[in-house]
C-alpha atoms as a PDB file:
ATOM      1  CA  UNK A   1      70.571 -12.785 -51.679  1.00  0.00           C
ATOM      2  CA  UNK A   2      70.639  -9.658 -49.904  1.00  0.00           C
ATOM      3  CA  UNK A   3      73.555  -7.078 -49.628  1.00  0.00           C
ATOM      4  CA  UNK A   4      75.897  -6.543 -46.860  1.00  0.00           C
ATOM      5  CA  UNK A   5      74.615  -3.773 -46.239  1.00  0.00           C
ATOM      6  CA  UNK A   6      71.007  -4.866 -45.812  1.00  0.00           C
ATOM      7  CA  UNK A   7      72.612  -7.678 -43.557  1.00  0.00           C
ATOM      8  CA  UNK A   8      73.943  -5.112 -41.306  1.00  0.00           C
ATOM      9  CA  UNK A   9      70.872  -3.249 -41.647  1.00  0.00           C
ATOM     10  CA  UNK A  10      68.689  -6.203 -40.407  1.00  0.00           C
ATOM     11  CA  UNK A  11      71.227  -7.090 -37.032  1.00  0.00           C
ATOM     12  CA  UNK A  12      70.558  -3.329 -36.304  1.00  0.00           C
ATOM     13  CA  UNK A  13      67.229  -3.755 -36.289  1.00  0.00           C
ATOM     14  CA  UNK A  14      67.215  -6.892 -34.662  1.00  0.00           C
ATOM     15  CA  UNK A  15      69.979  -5.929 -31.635  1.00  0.00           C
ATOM     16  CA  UNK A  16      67.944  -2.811 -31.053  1.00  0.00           C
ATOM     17  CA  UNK A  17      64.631  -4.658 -30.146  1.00  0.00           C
ATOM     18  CA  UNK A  18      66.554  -7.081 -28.173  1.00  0.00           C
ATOM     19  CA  UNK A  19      68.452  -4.811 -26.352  1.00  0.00           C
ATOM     20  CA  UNK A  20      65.501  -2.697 -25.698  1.00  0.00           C
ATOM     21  CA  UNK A  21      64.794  -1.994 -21.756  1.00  0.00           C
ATOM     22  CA  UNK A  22      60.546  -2.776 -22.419  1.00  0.00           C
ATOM     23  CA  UNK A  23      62.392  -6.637 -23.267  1.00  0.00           C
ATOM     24  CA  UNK A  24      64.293  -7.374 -20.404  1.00  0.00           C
ATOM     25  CA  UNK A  25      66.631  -9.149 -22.334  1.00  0.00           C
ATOM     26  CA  UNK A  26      70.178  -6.915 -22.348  1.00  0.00           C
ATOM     27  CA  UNK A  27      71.164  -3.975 -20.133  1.00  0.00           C
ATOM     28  CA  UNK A  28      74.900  -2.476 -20.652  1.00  0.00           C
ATOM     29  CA  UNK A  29      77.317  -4.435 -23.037  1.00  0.00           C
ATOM     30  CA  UNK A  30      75.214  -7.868 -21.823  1.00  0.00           C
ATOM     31  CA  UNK A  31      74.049 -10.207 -25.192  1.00  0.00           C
ATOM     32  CA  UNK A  32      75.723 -10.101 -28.603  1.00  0.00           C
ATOM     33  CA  UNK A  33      73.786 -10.329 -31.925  1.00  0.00           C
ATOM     34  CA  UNK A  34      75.367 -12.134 -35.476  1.00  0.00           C
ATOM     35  CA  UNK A  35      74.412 -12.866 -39.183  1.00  0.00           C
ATOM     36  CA  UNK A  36      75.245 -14.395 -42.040  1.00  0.00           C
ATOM     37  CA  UNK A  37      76.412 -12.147 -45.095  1.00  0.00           C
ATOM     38  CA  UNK A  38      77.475 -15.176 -47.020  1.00  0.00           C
ATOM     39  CA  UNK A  39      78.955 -18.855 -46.807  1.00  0.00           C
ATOM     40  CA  UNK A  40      82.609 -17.231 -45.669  1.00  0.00           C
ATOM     41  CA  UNK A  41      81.960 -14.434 -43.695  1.00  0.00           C
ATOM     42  CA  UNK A  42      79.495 -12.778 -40.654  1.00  0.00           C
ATOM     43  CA  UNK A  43      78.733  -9.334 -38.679  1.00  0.00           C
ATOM     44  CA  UNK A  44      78.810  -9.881 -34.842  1.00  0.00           C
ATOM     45  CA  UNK A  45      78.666  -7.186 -32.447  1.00  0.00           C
ATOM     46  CA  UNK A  46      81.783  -6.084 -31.256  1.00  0.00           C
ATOM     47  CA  UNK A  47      83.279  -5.878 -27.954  1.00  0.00           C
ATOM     48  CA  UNK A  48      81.607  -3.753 -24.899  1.00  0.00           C
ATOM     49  CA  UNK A  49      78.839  -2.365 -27.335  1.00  0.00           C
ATOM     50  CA  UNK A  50      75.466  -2.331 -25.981  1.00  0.00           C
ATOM     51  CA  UNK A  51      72.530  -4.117 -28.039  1.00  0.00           C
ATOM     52  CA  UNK A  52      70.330  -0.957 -27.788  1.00  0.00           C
ATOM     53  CA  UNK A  53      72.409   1.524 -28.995  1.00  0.00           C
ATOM     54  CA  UNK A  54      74.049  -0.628 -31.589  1.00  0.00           C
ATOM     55  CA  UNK A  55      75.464   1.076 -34.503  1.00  0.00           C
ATOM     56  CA  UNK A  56      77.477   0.033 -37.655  1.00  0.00           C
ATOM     57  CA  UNK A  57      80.516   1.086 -36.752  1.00  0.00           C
ATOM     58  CA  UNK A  58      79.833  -1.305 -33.763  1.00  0.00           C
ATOM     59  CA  UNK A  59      79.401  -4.212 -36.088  1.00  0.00           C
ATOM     60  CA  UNK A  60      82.107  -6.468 -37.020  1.00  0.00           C
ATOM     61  CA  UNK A  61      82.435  -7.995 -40.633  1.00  0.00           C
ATOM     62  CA  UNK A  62      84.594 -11.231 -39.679  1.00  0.00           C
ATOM     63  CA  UNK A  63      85.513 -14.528 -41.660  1.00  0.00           C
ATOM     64  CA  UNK A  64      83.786 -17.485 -40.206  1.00  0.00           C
ATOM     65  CA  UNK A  65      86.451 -20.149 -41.172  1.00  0.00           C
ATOM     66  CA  UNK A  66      89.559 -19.139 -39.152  1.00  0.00           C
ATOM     67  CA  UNK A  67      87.387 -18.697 -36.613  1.00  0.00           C
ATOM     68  CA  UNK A  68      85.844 -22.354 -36.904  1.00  0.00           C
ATOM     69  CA  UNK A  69      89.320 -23.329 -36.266  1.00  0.00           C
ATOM     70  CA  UNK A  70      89.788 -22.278 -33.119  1.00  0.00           C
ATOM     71  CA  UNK A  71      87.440 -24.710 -31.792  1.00  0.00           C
ATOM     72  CA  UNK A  72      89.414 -27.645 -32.920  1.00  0.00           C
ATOM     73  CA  UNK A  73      92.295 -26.672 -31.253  1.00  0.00           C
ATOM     74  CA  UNK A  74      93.473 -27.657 -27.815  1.00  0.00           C
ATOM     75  CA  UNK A  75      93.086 -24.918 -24.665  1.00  0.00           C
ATOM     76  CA  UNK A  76      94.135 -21.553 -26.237  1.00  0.00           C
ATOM     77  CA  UNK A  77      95.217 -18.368 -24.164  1.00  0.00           C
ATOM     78  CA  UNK A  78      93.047 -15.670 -23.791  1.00  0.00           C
ATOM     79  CA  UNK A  79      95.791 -13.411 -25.677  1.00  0.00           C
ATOM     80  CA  UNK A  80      96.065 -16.209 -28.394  1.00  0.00           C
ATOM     81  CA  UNK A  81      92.446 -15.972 -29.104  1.00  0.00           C
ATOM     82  CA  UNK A  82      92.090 -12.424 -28.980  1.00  0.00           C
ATOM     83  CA  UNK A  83      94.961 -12.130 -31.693  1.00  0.00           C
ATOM     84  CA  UNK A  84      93.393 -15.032 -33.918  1.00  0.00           C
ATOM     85  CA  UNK A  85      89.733 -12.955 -33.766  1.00  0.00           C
ATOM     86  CA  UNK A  86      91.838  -9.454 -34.630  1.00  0.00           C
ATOM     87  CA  UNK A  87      93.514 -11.554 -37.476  1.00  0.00           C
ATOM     88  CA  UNK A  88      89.589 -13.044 -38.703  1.00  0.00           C
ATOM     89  CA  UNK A  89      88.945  -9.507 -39.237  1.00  0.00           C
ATOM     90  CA  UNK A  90      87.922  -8.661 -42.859  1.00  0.00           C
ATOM     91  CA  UNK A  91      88.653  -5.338 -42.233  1.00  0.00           C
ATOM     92  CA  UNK A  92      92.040  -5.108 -40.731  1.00  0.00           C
ATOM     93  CA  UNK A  93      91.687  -1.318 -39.771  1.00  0.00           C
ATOM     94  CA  UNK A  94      88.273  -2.015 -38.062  1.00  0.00           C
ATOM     95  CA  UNK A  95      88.859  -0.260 -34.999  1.00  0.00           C
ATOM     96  CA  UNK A  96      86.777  -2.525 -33.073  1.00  0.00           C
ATOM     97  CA  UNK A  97      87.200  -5.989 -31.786  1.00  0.00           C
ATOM     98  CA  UNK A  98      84.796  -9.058 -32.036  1.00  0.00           C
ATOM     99  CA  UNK A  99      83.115 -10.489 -28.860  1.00  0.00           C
ATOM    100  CA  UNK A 100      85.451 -13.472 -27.746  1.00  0.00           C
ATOM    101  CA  UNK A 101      81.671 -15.081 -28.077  1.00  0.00           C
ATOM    102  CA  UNK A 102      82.573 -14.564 -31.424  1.00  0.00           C
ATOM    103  CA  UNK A 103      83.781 -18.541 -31.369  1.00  0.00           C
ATOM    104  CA  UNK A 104      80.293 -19.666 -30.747  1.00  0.00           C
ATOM    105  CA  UNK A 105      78.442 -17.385 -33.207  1.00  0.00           C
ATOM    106  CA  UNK A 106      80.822 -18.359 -36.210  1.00  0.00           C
ATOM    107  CA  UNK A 107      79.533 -22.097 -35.510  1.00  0.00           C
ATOM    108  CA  UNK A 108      75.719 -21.389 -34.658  1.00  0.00           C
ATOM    109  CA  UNK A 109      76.021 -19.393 -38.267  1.00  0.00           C
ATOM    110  CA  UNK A 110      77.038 -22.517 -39.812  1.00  0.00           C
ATOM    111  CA  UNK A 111      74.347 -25.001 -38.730  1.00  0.00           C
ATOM    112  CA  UNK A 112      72.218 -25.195 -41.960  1.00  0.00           C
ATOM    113  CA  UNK A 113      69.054 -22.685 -41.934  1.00  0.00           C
ATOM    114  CA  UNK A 114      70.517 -20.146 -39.221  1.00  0.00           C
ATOM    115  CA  UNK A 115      71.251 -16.592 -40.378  1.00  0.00           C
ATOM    116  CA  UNK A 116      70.909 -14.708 -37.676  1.00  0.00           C
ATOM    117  CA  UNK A 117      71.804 -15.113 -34.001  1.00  0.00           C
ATOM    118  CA  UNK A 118      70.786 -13.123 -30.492  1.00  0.00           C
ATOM    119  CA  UNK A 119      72.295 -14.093 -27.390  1.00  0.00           C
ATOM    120  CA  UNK A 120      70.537 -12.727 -24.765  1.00  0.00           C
ATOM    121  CA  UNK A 121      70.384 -12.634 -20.729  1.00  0.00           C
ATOM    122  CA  UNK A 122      66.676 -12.360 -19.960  1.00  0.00           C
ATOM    123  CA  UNK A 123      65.645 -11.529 -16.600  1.00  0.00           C
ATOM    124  CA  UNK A 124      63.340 -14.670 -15.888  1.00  0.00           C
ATOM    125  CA  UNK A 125      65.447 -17.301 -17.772  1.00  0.00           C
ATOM    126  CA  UNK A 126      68.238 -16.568 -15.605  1.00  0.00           C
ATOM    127  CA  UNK A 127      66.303 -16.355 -12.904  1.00  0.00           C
ATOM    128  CA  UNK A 128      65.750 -19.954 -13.595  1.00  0.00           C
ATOM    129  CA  UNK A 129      69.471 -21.014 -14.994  1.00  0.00           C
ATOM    130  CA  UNK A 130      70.951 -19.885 -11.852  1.00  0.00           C
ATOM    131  CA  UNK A 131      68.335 -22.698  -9.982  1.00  0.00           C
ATOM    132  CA  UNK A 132      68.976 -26.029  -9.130  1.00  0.00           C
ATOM    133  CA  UNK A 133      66.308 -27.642 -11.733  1.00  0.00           C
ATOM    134  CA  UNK A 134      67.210 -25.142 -14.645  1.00  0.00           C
ATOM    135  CA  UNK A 135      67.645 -27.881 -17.219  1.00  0.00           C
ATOM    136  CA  UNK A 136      64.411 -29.890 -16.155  1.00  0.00           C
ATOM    137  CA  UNK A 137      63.019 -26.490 -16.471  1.00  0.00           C
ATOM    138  CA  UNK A 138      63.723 -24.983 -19.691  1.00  0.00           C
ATOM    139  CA  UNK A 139      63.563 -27.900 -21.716  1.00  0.00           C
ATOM    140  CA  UNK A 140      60.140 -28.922 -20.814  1.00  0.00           C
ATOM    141  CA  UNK A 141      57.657 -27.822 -22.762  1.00  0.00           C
ATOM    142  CA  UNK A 142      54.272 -25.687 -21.348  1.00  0.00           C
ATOM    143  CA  UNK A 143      52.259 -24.474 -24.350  1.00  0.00           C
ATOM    144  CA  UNK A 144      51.810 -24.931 -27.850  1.00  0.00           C
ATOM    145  CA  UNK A 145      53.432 -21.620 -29.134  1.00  0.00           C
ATOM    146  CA  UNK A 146      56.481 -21.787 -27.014  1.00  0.00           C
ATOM    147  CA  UNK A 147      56.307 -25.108 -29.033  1.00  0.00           C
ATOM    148  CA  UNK A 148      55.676 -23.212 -32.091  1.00  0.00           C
ATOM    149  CA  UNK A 149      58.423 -20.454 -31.272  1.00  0.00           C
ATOM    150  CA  UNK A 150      61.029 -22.219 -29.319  1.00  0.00           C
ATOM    151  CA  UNK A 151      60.900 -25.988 -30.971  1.00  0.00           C
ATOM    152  CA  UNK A 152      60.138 -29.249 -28.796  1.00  0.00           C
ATOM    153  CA  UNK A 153      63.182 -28.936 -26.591  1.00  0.00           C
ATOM    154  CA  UNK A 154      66.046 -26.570 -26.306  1.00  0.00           C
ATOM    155  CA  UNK A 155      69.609 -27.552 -25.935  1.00  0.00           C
ATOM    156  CA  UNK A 156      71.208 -26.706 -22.532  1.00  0.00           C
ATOM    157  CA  UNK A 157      75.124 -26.170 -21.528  1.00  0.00           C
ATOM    158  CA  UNK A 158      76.194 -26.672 -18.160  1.00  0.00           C
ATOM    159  CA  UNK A 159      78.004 -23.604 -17.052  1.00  0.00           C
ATOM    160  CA  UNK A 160      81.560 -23.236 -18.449  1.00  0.00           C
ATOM    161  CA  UNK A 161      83.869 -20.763 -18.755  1.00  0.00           C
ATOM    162  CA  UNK A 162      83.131 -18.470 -21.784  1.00  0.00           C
ATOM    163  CA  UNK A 163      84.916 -18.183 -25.207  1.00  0.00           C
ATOM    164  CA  UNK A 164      86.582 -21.223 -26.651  1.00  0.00           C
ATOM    165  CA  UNK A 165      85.719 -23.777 -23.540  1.00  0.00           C
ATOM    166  CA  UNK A 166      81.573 -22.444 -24.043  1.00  0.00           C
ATOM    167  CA  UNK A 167      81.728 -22.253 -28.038  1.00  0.00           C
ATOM    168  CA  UNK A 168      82.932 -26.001 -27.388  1.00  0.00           C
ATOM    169  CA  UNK A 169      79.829 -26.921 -25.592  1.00  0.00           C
ATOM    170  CA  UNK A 170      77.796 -24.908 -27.247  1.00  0.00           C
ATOM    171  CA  UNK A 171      78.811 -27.358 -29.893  1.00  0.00           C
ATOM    172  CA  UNK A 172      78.573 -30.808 -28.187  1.00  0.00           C
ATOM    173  CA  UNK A 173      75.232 -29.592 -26.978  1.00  0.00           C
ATOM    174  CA  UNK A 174      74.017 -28.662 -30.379  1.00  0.00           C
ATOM    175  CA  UNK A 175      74.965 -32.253 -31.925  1.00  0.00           C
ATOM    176  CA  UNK A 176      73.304 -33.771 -29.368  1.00  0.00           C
ATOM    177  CA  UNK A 177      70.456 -32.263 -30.104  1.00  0.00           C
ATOM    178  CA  UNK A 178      70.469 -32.699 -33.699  1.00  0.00           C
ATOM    179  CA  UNK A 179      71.117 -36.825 -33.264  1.00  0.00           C
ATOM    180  CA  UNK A 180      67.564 -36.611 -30.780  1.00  0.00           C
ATOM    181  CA  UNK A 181      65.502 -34.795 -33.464  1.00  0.00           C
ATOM    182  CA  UNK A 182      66.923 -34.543 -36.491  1.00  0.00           C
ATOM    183  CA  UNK A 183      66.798 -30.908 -36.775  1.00  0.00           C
ATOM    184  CA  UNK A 184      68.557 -27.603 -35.368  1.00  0.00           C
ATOM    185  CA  UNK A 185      67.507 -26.356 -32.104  1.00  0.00           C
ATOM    186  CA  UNK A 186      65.362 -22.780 -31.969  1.00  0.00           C
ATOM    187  CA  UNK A 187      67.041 -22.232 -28.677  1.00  0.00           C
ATOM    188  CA  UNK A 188      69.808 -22.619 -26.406  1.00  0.00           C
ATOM    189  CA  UNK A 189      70.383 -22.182 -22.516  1.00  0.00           C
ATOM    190  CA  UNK A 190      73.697 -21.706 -20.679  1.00  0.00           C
ATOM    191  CA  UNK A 191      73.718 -22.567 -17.078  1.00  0.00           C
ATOM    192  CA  UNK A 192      74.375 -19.466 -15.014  1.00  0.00           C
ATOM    193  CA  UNK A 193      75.245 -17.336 -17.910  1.00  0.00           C
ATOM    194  CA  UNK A 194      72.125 -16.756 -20.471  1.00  0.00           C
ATOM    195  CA  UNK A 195      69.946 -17.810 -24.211  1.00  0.00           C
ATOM    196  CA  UNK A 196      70.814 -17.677 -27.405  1.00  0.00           C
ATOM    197  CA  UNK A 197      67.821 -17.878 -30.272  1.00  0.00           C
ATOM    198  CA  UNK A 198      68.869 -18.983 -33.969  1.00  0.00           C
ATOM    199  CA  UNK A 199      66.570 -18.526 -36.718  1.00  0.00           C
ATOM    200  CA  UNK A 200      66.868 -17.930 -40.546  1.00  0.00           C
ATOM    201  CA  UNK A 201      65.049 -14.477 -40.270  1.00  0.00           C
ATOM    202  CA  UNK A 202      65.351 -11.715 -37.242  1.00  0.00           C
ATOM    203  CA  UNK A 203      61.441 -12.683 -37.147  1.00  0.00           C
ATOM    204  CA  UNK A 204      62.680 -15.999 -36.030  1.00  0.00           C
ATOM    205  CA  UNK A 205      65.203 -14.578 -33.692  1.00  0.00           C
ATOM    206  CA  UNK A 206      62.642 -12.420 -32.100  1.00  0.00           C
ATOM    207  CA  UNK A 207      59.932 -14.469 -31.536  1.00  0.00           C
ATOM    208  CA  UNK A 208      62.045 -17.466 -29.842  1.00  0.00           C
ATOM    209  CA  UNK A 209      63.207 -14.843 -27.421  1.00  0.00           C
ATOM    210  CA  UNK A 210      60.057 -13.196 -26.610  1.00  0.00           C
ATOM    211  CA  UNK A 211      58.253 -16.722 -26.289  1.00  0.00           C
ATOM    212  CA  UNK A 212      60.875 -18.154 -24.188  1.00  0.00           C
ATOM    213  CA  UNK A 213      60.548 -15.017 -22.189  1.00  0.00           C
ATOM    214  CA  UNK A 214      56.953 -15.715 -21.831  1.00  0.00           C
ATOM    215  CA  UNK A 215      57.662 -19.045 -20.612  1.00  0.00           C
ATOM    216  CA  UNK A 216      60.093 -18.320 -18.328  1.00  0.00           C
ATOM    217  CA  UNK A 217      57.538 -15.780 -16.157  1.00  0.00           C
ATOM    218  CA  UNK A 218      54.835 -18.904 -16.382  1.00  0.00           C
ATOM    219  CA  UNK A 219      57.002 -20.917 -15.025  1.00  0.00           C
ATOM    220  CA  UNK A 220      58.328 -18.841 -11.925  1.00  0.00           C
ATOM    221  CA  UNK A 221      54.656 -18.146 -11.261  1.00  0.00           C
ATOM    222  CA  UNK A 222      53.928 -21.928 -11.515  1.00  0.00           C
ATOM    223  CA  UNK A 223      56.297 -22.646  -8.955  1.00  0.00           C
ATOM    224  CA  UNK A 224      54.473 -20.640  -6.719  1.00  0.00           C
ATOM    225  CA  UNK A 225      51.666 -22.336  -6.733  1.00  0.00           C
ATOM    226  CA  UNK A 226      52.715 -25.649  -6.703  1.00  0.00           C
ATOM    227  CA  UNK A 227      55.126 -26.093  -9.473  1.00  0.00           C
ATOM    228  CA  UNK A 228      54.377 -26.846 -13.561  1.00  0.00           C
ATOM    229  CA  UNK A 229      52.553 -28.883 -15.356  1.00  0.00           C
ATOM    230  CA  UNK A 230      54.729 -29.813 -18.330  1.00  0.00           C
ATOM    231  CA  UNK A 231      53.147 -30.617 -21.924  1.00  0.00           C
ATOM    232  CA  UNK A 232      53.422 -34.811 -22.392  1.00  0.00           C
ATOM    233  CA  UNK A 233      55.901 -35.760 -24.786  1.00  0.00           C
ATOM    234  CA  UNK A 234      52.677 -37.024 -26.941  1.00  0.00           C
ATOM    235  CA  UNK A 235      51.542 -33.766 -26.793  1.00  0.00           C
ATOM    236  CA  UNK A 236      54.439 -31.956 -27.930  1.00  0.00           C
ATOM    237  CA  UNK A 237      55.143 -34.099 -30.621  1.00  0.00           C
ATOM    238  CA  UNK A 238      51.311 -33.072 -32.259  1.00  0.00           C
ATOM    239  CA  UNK A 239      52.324 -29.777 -31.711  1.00  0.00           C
ATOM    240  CA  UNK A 240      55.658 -29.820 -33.526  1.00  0.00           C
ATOM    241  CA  UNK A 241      54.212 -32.264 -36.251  1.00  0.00           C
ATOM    242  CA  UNK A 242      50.562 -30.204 -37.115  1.00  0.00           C
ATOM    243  CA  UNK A 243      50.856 -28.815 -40.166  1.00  0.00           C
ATOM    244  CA  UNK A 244      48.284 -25.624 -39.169  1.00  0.00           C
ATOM    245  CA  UNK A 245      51.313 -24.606 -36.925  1.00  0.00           C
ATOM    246  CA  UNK A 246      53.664 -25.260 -39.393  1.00  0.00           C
ATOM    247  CA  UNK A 247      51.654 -22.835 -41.075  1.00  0.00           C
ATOM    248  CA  UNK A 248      51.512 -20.381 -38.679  1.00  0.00           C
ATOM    249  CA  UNK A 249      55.078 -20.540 -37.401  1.00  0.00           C
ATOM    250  CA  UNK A 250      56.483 -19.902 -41.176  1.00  0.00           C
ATOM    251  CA  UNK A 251      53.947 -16.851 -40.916  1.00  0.00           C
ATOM    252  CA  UNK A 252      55.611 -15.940 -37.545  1.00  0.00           C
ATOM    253  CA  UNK A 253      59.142 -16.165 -39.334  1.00  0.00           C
ATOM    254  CA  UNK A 254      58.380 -13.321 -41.386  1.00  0.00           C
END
């Protein structure tokens, strides 16, 4: 089990390749980053920090299950859930604040196999959220390795307002996902608002970003030229089920 320390260590690592300009994925304060320490608590960026720059006094050590609460409550007030993140602290003095994305991360930490998290807002992905077709587009699947990277679908979330309304959807999006394939998603999209990788290593995290990145430019560029050609579902079950890229994407994961 590794240290806090080399937790914190890792998200560094991990925001700063994110939130590098080369990636396109974060400019300014845009994206948050979170891991796992252990089963009670988590590090998430902190308020108005930017990914590239990140350091640990810009990291947040918080405890995951008051913050699980929140989401079971009925419509809370931005104060309210500014107080109850301030209170999830584990250091009190910290004199930063948690993201109010916070809400989301705590529950993305607790799907089983997910130890890190990177929200992002990728140039071409939003490109394609802020369309008319964004779900038909970023579920469907063009390539084996965005199969490999990304899964055999992603879970999407129409737009809604962020903090405890989006951690809520994030949710309900999530399970339904899970009840289609029996398994956590690699990837999320929010309507008009961004993408969010999960994976049990920073590898993970990386790659699904980077891939979906990928995919994203393909697919602009397919529309210009007469739209995409999306993988059968036949297709992308081989994928998903051949156990060379099973190999390849546990290699990847490192």
């Amino acid at each position: 089990m590794p240290t806090a320390s080399e937790v914190c260590d890792d998200l560094l690592r991990l925001s700063h390749r994110l939130g590098d300009v080369a990636a396109d994925c974060a400019i300014l304060g845009e994206g948050n980053t979170s891991a796992a320490v252990d089963d009670e608590t988590f590090y998430v960026k902190a308020s108005g920090a930017c990914l590239a720059t990140l350091t640990a006094e810009q990291v947040v050590r918080v405890r995951r299950a008051p913050v699980l609460a929140l989401l079971d409550r009925e419509t809370i007030p931005d104060d309210e859930i500014a107080a109850a993140l301030a209170a999830a602290k584990v250091d009190p003095y910290a004199p930063v604040r948690p993201s109010v994305e916070t809400l989301f991360h705590a529950y993305l930490l607790s799907l089983p196999g997910v130890r890190f998290v990177g929200h992002t807002h990728p140039t071409p992905i939003n490109a394609i959220l802020c369309s008319p077709q964004a779900e038909a587009l970023v579920r469907g699947r063009l390539f084996p390795d965005q199969i490999v990277c990304c899964g055999p679908d992603a879970a999407f979330v129409p737009y809604v307002d962020p903090g405890q309304p989006l951690a809520r959807a994030i949710r309900d999006a999530v399970e339904r996902y899970r009840e289609r394939w029996d398994e956590v998603p690699r990837t999320l999209y929010m309507q008009n608002h961004g993408f969010i990788a999960l994976g049990a290593t920073p590898a993970e995290v990386e790659s699904a970003t980077a891939m979906a990145t990928k995919a994203a430019r393909i697919l602009l560029g397919a529309a210009s030229v007469g739209g995409p050609v999306f993988l059968t579902p036949e297709h992308v079950a081989r994928i998903h089920t051949r156990p060379d890229e099973k190999y390849r994407q546990a290699r990847l994961a490192r």
